[in-house]
Protein backbone atom coordinates (compact mmCIF):
# COMPACT_ATOMS: atom_id res chain seq x y z
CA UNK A 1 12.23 -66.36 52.18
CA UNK A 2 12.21 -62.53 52.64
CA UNK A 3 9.27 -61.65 54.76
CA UNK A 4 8.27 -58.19 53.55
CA UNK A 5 6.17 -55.85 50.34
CA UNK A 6 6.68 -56.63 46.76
CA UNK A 7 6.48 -54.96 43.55
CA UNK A 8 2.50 -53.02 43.02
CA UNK A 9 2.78 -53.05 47.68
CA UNK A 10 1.32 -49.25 48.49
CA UNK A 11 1.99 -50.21 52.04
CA UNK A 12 4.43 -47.38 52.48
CA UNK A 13 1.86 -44.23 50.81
CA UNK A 14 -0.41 -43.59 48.48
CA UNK A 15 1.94 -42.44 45.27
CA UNK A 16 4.96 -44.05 44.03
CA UNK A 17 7.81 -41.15 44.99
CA UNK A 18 10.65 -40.20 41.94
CA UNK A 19 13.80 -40.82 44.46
CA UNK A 20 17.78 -39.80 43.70
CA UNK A 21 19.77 -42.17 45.93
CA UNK A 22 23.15 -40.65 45.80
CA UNK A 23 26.44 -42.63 46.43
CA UNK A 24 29.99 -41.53 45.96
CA UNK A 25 31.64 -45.04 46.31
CA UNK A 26 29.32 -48.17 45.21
CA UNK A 27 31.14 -50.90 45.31
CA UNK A 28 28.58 -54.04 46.25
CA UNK A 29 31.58 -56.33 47.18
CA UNK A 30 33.77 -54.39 49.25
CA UNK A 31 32.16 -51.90 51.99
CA UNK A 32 28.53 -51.45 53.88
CA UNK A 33 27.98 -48.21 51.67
CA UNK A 34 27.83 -50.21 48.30
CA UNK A 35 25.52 -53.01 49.96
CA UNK A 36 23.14 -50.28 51.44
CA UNK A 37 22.48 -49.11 47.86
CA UNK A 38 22.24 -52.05 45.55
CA UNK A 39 19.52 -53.47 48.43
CA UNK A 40 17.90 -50.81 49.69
CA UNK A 41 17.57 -49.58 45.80
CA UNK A 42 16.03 -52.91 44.67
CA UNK A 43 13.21 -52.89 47.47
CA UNK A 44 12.20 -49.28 47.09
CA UNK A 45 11.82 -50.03 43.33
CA UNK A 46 10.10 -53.38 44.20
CA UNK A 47 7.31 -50.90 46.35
CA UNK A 48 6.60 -49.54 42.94
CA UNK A 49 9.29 -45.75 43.20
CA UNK A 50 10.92 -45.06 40.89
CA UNK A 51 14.46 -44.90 41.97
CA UNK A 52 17.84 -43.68 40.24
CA UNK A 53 20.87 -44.34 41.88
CA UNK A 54 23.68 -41.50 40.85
CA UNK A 55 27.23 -42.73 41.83
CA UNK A 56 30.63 -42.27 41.01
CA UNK A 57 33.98 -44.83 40.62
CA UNK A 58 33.51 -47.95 41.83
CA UNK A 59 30.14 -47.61 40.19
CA UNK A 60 27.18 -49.29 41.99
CA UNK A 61 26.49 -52.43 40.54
CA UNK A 62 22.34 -53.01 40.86
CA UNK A 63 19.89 -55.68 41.00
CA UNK A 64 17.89 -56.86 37.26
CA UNK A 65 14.31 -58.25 37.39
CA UNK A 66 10.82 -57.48 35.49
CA UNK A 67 9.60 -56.12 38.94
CA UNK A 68 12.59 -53.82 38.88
CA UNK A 69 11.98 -51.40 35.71
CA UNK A 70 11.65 -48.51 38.10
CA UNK A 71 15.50 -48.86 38.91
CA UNK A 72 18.28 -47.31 37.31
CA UNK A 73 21.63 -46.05 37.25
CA UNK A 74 23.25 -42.77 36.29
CA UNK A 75 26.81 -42.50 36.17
CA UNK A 76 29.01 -39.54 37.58
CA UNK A 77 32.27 -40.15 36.92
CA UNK A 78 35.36 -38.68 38.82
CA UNK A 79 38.91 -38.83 38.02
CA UNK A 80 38.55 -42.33 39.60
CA UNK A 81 42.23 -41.34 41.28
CA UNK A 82 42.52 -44.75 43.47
CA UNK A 83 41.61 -47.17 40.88
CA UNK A 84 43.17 -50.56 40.81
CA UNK A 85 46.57 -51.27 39.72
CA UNK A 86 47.54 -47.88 39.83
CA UNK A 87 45.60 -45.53 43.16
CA UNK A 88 46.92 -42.15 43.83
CA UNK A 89 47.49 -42.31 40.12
CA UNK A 90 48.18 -38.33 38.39
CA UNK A 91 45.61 -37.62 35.11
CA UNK A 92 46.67 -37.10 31.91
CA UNK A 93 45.84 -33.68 30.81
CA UNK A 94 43.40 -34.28 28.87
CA UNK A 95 41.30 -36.50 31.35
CA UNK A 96 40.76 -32.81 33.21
CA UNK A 97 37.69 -31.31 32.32
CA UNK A 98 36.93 -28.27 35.03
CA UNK A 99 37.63 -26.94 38.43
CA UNK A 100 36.35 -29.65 40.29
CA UNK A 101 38.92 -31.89 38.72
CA UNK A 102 41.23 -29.78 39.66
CA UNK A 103 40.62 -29.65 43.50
CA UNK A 104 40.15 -33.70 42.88
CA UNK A 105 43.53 -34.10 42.28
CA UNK A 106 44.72 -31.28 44.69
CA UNK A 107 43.46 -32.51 47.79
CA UNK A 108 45.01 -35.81 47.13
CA UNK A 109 48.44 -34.39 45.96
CA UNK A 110 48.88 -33.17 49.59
CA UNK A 111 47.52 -36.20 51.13
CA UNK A 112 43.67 -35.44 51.38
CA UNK A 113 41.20 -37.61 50.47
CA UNK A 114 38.47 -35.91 47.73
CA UNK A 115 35.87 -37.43 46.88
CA UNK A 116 33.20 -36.67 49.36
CA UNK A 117 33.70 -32.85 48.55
CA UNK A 118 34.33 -33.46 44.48
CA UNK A 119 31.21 -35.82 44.64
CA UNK A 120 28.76 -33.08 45.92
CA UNK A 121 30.04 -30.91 43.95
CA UNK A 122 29.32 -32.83 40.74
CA UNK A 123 25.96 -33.63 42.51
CA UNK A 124 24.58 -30.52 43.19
CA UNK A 125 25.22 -29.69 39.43
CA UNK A 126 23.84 -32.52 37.84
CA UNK A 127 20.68 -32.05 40.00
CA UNK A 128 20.10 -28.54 39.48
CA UNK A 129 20.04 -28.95 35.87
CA UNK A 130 17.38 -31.07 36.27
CA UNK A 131 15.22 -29.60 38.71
CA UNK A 132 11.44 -30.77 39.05
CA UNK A 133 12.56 -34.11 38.22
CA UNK A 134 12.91 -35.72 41.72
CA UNK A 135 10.21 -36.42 44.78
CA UNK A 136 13.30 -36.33 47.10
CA UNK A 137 16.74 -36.78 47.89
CA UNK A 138 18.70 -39.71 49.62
CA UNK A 139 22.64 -38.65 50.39
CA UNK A 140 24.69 -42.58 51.41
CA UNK A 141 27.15 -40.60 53.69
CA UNK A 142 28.39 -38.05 51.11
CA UNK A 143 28.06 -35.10 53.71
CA UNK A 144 29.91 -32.87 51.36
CA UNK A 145 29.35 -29.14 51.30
CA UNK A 146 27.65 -29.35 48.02
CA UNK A 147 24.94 -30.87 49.14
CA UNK A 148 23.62 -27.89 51.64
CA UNK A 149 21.26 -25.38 50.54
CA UNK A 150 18.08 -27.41 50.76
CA UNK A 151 15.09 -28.08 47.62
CA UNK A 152 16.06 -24.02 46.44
CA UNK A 153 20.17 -25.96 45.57
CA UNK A 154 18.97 -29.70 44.85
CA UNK A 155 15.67 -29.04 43.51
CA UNK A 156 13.87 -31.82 46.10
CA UNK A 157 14.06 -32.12 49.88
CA UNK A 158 17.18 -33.84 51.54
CA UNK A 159 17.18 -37.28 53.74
CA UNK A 160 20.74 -37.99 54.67
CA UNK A 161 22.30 -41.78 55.71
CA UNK A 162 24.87 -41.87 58.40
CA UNK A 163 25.82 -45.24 58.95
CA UNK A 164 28.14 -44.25 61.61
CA UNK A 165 30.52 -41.37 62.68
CA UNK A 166 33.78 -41.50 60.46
CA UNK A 167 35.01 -40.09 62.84
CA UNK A 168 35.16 -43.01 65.03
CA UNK A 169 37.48 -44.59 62.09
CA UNK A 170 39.85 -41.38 62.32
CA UNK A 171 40.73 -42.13 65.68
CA UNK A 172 40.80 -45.64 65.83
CA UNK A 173 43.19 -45.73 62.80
CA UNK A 174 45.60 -42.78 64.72
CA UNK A 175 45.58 -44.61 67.84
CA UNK A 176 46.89 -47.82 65.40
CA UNK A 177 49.60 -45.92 64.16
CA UNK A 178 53.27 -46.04 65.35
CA UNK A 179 54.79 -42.90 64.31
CA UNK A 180 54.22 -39.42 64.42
CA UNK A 181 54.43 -39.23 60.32
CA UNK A 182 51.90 -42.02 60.19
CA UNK A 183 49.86 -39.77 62.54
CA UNK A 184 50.26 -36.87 60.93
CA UNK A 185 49.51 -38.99 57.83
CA UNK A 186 45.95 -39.97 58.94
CA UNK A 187 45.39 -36.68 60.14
CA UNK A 188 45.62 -35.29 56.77
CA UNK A 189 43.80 -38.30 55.25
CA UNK A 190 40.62 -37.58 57.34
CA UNK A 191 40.43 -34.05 57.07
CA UNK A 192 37.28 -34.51 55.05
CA UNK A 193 35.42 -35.17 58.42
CA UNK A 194 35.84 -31.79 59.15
CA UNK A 195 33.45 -30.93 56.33
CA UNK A 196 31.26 -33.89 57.52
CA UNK A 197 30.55 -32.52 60.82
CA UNK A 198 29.83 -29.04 59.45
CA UNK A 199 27.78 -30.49 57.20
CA UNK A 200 25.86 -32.80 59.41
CA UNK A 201 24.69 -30.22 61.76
CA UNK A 202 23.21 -28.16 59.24
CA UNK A 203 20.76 -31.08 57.73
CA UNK A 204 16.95 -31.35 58.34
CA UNK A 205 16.85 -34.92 58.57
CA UNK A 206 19.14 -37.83 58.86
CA UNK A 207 18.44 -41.63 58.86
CA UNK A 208 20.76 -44.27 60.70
CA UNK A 209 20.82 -47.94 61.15
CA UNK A 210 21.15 -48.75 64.53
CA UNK A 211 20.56 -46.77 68.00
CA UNK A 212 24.66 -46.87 68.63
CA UNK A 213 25.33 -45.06 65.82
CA UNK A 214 22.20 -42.50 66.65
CA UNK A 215 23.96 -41.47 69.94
CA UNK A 216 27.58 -41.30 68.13
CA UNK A 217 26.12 -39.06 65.56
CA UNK A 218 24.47 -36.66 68.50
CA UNK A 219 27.81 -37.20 70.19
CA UNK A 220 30.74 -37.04 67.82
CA UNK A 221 28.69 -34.97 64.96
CA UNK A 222 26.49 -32.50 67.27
CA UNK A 223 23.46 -33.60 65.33
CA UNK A 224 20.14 -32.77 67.07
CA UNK A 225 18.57 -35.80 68.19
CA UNK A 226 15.25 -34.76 66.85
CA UNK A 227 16.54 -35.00 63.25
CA UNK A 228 17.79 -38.74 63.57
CA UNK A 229 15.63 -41.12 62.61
CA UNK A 230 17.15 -45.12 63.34
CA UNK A 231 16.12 -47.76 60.45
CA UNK A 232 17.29 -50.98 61.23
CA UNK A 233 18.88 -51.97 57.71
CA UNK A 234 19.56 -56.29 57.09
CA UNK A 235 20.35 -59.23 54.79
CA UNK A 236 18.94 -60.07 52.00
CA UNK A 237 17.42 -63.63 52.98
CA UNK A 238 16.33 -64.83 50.34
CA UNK A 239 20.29 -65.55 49.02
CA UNK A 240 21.52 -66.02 52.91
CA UNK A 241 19.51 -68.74 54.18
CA UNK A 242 20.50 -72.38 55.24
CA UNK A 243 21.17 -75.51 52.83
CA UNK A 244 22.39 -78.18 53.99
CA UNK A 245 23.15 -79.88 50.92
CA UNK A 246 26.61 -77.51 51.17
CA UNK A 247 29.00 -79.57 53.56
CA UNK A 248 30.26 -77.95 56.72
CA UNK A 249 33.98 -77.84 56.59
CA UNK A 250 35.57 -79.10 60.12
CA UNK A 251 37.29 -76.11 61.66
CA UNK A 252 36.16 -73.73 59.50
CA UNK A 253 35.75 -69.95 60.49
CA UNK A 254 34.40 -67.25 58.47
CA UNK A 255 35.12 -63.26 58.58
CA UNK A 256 34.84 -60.83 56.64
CA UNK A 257 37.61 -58.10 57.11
CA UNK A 258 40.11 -56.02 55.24
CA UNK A 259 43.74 -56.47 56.80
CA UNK A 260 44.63 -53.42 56.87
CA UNK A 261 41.68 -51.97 58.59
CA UNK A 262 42.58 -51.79 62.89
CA UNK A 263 38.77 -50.90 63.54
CA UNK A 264 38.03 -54.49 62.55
CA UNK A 265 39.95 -56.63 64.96
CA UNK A 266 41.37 -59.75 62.54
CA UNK A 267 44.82 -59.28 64.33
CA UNK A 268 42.55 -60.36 67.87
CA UNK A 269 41.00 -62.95 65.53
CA UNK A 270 44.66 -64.39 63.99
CA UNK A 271 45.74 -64.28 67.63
CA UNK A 272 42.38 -66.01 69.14
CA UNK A 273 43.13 -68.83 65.98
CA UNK A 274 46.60 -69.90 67.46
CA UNK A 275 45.22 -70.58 70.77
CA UNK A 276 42.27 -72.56 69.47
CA UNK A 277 45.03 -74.56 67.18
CA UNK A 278 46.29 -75.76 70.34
CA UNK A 279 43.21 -78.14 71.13
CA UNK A 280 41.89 -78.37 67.64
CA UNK A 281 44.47 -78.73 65.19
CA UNK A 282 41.31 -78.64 62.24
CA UNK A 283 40.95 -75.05 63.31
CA UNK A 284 41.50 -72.25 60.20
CA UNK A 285 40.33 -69.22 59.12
CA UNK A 286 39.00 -67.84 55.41
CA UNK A 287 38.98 -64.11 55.40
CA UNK A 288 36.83 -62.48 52.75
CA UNK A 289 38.59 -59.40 52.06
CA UNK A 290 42.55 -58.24 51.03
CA UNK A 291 45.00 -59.65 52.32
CA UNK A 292 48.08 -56.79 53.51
CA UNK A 293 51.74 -58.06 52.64
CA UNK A 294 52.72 -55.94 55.61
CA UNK A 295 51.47 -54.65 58.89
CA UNK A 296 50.02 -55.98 62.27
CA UNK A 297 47.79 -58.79 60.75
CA UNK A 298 50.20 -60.03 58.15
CA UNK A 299 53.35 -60.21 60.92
CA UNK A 300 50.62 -61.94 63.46
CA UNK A 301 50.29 -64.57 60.65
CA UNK A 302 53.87 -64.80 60.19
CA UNK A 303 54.50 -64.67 64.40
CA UNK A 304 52.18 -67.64 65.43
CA UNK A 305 52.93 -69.51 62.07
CA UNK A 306 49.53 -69.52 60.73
CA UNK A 307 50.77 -69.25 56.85
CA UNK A 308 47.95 -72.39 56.29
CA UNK A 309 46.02 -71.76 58.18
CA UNK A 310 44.69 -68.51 57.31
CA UNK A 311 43.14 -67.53 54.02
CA UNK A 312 41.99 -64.69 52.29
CA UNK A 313 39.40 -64.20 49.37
CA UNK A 314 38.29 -61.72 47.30
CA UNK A 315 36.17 -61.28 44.13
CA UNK A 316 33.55 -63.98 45.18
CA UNK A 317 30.51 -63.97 43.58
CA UNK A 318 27.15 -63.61 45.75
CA UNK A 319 26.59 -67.55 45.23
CA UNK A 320 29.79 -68.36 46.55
CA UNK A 321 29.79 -66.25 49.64
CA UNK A 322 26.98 -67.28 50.82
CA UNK A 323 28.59 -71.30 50.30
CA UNK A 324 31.40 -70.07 51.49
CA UNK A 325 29.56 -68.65 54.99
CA UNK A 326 27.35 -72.11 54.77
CA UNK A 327 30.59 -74.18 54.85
CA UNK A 328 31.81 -72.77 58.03
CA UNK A 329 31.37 -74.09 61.60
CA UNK A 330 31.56 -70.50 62.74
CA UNK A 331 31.22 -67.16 61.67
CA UNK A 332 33.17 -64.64 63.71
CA UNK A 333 32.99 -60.79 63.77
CA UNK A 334 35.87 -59.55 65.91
CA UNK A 335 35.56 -55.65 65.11
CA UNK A 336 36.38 -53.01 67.84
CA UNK A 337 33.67 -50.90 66.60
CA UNK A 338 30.60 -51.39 63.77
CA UNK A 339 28.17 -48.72 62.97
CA UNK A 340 25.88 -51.84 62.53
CA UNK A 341 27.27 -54.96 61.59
CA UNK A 342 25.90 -56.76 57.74
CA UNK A 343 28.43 -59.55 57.84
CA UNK A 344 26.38 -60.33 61.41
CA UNK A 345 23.08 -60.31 60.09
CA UNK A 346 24.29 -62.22 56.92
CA UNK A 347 25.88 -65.15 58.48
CA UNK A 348 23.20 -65.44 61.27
CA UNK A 349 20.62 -65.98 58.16
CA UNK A 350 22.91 -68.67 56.81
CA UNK A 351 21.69 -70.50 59.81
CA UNK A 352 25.81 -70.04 60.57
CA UNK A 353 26.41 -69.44 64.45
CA UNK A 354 28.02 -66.71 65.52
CA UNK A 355 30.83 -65.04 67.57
CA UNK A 356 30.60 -61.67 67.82
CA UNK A 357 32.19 -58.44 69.63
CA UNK A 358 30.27 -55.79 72.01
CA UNK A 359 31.75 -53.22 69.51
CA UNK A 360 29.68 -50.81 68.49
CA UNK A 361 26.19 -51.74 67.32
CA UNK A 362 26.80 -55.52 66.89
CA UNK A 363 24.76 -56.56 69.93
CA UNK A 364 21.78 -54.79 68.26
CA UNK A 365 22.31 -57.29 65.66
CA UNK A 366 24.07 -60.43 67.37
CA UNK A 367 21.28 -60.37 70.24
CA UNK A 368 22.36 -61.74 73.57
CA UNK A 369 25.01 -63.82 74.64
CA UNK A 370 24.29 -67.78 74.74
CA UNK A 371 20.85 -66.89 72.90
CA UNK A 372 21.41 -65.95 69.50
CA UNK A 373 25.32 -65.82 69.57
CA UNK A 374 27.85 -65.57 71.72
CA UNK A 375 29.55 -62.30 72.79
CA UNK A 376 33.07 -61.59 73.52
CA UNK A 377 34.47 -57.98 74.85
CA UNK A 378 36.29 -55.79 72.10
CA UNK A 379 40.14 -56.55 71.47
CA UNK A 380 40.20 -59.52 73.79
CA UNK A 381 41.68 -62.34 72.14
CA UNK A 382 41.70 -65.16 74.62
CA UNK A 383 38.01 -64.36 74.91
CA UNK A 384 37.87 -64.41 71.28
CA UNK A 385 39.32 -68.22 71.37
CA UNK A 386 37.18 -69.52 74.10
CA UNK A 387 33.95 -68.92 72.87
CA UNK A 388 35.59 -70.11 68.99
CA UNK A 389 36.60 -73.11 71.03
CA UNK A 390 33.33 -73.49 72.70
CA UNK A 391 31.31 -73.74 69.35
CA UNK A 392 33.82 -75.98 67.61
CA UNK A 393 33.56 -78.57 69.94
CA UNK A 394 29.49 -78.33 70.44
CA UNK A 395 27.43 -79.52 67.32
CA UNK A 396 24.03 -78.82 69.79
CA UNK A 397 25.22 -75.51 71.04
CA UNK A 398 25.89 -74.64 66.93
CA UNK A 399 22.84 -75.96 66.24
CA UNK A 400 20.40 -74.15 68.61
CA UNK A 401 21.94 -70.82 67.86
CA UNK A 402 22.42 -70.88 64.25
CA UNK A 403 18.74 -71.58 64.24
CA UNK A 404 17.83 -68.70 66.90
CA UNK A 405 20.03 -66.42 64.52
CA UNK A 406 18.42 -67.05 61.69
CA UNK A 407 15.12 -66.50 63.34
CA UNK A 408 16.14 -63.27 64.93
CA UNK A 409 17.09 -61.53 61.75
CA UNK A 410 13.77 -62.68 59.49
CA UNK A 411 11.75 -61.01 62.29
CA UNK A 412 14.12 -57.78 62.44
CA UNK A 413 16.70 -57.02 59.90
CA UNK A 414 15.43 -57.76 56.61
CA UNK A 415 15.72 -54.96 53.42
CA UNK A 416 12.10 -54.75 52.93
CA UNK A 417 11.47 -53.33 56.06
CA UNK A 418 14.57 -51.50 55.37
CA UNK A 419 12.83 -50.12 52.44
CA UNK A 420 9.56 -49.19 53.73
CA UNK A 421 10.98 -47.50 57.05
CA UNK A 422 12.70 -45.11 54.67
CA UNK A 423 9.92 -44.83 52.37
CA UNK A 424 8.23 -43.42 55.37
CA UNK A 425 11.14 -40.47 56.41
CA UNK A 426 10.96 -39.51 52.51
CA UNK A 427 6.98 -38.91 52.58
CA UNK A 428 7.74 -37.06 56.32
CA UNK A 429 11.02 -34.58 55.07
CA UNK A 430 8.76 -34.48 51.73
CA UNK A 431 5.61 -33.12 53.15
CA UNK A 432 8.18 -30.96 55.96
CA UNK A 433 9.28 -29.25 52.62
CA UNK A 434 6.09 -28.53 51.53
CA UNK A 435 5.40 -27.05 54.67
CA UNK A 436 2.99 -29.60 55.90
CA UNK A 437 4.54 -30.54 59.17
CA UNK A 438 6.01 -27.64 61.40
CA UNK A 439 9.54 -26.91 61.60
CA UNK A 440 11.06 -29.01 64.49
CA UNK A 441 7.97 -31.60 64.64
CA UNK A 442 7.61 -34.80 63.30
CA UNK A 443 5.62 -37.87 63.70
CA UNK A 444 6.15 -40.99 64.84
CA UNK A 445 5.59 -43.53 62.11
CA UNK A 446 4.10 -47.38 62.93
CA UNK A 447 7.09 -48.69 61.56
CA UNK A 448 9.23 -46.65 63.93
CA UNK A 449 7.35 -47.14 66.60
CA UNK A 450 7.74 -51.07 66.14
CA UNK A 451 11.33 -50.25 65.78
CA UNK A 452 12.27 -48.66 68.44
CA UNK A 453 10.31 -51.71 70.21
CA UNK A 454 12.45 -54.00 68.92
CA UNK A 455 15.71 -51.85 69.10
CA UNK A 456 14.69 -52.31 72.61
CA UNK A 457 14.42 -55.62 73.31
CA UNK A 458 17.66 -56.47 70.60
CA UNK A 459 20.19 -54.44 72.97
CA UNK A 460 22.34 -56.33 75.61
């Protein structure tokens, strides 16, 4: 079970705060930003906030309970211009309904991509009319220019989440591609971090989830490090724990990774799985994400001739990806870079073992190699199939570190402290507003200070 406050806790203050939790893209089952809000949401409301989550298209899809009647959900719809079947779709006339429309479709008409700009936009509006109404202000990663201006624009103080730089994405996905028009193509897709950087240097405070993203934010955003406060975020484990009445499947590995995404490694991974076919023939992968008919991942398939050998999912409920994680004999995260790493922390509270990258933030999560996982160097393939090899063959070594996993992320990654670290960077940026704390200070919370402890001790 979740260690951590439940609903009527006043561990985190003295007043229940009114909180706007902002999120232009909310999808729960496809993305980190969609995750961070249905869970970090549901234990904010279950310390007794009240909590309204405004998002637009894929609307946010949030947790029901009786010890969840503070939470709820305002829609702010867009033009919704990538929707499935039919993305970079053009409205019908009639579907436009002002200028912000307008620029929606604009910026994607020569190759842009809106909706962090069109989303603050519609933001700042909808919060201005109701002024007075809010305690505070959470931004997920928005950064758009309609969200400057401070409590005098928004009507409440702003706290800002930056899971990581996008800008690490941008280049990553232009290094991938092999033409100038491709290039040129991304380039114009990711103009929008432009705005993000401008933006990000001109807010009071900003949280983050893992000390790797901190210094990529100071480095790659010019954010003052005084402004960045690092809250480890988790998985929820109460539904990711171990049961062993669900079967291990022999061979089985377990990602999580969109094809088409180069900053997540599954073409290493599909490469790593034909070597480790070679000594055990068992060996296959389930990917939970889309599968791409085309492109590196999909002609790696086709290459080593893993057609059955490599599946992909999408769609699951909650219940069957945790089974689904449960079932395997591995879990394997093979990104070249992660701001912090939830399908990590989610299969290591299965009780799953795990294979992990030095990308990014993952060994903040992962721990240290041959202790709570072992760790393989970024884009490395045959390292990749060694250490898949390794666990396959060792029920012990599986064993031992599934166990150490799951142990490592009930004492540091769960939502409820998630919830209450935040809860504490509100009450700060609140009482900052108010004038309470001097420009430039602030203090250094319990909770932090037991975070940055363990942040410590978690890095290799």
């Amino acid at each position: 079970m979740e260690a951590g406050p439940r609903a009527g806790s006043r561990t985190d203050g003295d007043r229940p705060l009114r909180i706007a939790l902002l999120t232009y893209k909310g999808n729960p089952f496809c993305g980190g930003q969609g995750v961070y809000v249905r869970h970090l949401s549901r234990e904010l409301a279950r310390l007794g906030h009240q909590v309204e989550v405004i998002g637009s298209q894929p609307y946010p899809v949030l947790d029901e309970g009786e010890d969840l009647t503070g939470l709820r959900l305002t829609e702010l719809p867009s033009l919704d211009l990538y929707r499935s079947p039919d993305p970079f779709r053009t409205p019908k006339r009639d579907e436009y309904r002002d200028w912000v429309d307008a620029l929606e479709v604009g910026t994607m008409w020569t190759g842009g991509f809106p909706e962090p700009l069109t989303f603050s936009l519609r933001a700042r509006r909808h919060l201005r009319a109701r002024r007075g109404e809010f305690d505070v202000v959470h931004d997920n990663q928005t950064l758009g220019y309609g969200l400057l201006g401070g409590p005098a624009a928004l009507g409440a103080p702003l706290v800002t989440t930056i899971h990581h730089p996008i800008t690490v994405d941008r280049q990553l996905e232009i290094d991938a591609a092999e033409t100038w028009q491709q290039r040129m193509s991304k380039r114009r897709w990711y103009a929008f971090t432009r705005m993000q950087k401008r933006v990000a240097r001109r807010l009071p405070s900003v949280l983050t989830v893992s000390g790797t993203s901190r210094q990529e934010i100071v480095d790659h955003l010019g954010v003052r490090q005084d402004r960045i406060r690092v809250v480890h975020i988790g998985a929820d484990t109460d539904l990711f724990s171990p049961d062993r009445s669900v079967a291990e499947v022999p061979g089985r590995i377990v990602t999580t990774s969109s094809a088409d995404v180069p900053l997540k490694g599954l073409v290493f991974l599909v490469e790593a799985l034909a070597k480790v076919r070679t000594e055990n023939p068992d060996a296959h992968l389930v990917v939970v994400g889309k599968r791409a008919e085309d492109g590196p991942v999909a002609a790696a398939i086709e290459r080593y001739g893993l057609e059955g050998a490599v599946t992909f999912v999408k769609g699951i409920t909650d219940a069957e990806l945790v089974d689904l994680v449960r079932s395997a004999e591995v879990a394997c995260v093979p990104s070249l870079y992660e701001g912090f790493s939830l399908p990590a922390a989610e299969a290591m509270a299965t009780g799953t073992p795990l294979v992990a990258t030095t990308g990014g933030a993952i060994p903040e999560v992962a721990g240290r190699d041959g202790e709570t996982c072992l760790a393989v160097p970024t884009g490395d393939a045959g390292a990749l199939a060694a250490a898949l090899t390794r666990l396959l063959d060792d029920p012990e070594l599986r064993k031992r570190l599934g166990a150490a996993g799951r142990e490592r992320v009930l004492r540091n990654f769960t939502w409820a402290r998630a919830a209450l670290g935040t809860a504490e960077l509100y009450r700060e940026s609140i009482a900052r507003s108010a004038g309470r704390v001097p420009a430039g200070a602030r203090a250094t919370t319990p909770h932090e200070r037991a975070g940055s402890d363990r942040e410590s001790r978690a890095t290799c």
